[in-house]
Protein backbone atom coordinates (compact mmCIF):
# COMPACT_ATOMS: atom_id res chain seq x y z
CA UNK A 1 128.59 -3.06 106.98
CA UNK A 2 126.94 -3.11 103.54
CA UNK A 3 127.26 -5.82 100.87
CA UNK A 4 127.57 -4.69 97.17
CA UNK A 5 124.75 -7.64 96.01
CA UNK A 6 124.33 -6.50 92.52
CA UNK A 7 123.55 -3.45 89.74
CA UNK A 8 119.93 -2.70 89.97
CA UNK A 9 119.07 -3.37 86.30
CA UNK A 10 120.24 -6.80 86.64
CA UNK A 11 116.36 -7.66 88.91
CA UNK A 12 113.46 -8.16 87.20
CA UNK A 13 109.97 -7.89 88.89
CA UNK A 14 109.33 -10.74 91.12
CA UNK A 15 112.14 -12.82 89.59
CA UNK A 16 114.39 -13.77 92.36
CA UNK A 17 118.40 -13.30 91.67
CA UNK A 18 120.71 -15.50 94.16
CA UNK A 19 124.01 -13.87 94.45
CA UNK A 20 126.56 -16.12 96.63
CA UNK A 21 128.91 -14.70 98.76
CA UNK A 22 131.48 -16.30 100.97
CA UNK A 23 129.51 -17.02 104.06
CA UNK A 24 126.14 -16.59 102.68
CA UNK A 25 123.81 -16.65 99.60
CA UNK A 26 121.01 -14.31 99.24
CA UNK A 27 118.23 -14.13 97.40
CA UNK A 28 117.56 -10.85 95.55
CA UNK A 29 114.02 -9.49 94.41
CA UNK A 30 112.89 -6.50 93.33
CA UNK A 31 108.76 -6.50 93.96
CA UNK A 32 107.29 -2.79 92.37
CA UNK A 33 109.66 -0.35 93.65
CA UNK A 34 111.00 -2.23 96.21
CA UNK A 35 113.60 -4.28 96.56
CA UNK A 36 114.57 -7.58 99.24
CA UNK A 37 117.35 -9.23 99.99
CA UNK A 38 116.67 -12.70 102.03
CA UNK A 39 118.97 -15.26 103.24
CA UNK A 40 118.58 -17.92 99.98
CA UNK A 41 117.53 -20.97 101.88
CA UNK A 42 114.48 -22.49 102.76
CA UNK A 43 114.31 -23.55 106.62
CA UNK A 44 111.93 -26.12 106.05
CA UNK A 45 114.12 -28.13 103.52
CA UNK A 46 117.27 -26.30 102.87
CA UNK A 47 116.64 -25.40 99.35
CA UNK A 48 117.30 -22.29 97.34
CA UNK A 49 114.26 -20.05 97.73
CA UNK A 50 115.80 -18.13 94.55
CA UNK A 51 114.63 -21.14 92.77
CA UNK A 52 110.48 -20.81 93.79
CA UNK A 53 107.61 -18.00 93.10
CA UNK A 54 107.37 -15.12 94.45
CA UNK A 55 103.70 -13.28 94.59
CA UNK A 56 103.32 -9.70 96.13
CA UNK A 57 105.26 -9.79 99.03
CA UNK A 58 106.33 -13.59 99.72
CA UNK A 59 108.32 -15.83 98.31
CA UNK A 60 107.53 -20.19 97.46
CA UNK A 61 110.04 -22.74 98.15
CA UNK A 62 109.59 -25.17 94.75
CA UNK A 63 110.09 -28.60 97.17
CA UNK A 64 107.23 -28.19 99.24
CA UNK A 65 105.07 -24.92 99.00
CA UNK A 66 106.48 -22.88 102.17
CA UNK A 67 106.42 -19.36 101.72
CA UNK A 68 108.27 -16.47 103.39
CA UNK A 69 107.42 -12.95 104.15
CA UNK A 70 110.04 -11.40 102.40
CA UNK A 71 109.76 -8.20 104.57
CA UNK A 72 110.08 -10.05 107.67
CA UNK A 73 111.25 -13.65 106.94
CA UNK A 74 108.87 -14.87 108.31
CA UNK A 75 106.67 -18.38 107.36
CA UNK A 76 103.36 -17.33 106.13
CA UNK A 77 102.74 -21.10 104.96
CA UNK A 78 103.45 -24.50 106.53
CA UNK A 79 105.18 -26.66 106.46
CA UNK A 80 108.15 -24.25 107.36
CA UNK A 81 107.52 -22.81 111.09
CA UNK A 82 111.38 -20.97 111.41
CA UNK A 83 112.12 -17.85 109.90
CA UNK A 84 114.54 -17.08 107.41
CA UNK A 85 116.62 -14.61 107.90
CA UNK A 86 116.52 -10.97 105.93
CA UNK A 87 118.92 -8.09 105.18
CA UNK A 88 118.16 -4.26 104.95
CA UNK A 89 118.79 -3.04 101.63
CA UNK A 90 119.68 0.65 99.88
CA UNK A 91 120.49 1.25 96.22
CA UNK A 92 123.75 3.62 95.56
CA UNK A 93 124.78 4.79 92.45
CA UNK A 94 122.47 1.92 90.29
CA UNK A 95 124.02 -0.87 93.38
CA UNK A 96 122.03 -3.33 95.20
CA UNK A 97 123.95 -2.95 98.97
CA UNK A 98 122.52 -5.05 101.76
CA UNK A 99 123.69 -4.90 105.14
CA UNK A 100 124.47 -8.88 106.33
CA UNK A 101 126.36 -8.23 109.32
């Protein structure tokens, strides 16, 4: 099931955009001409990820320099070692959708 997340013109390169839902918040980022949609939590620290850097592909957390692979979710820098969890995403009709099911 997809997730209307937001309108596409609301990202701006490699700024992140956390959009709460009711069971989760995500983290939205448009990098070039793609765009990523990961779960808006750090699993080192439990802290927004929408609120740290994002370079190329990955994304900082602010509290203590873990980054995520925001293709896969995965840690590419300590001191996380868990993944974080990330959502497909499509763009309909100038829509961010994600699927978080």
């Amino acid at each position: 099931m997809s997730t209307k997340l937001c309108a596409l013109d609301q990202l701006v390169d490699g700024e992140p955009l956390r959009v709460e839902l009711d069971e989760i918040d995500i983290a939205v980022i448009k990098v070039a001409d793609a765009i990523f949609a990961i779960e808006d939590v750090c699993s080192h620290a439990e802290v927004p990820l929408s609120d740290g850097a994002v370079s190329d592909c990955t994304i900082e957390c602010e509290l203590h320099g873990s980054r995520f692979d925001l293709r896969t979710g995965k840690p590419t820098g300590p001191p996380a070692t868990r993944p974080v969890p990330v959502f497909p995403t499509s763009v309909v009709d100038g829509h961010v959708f994600a699927d978080i099911s």
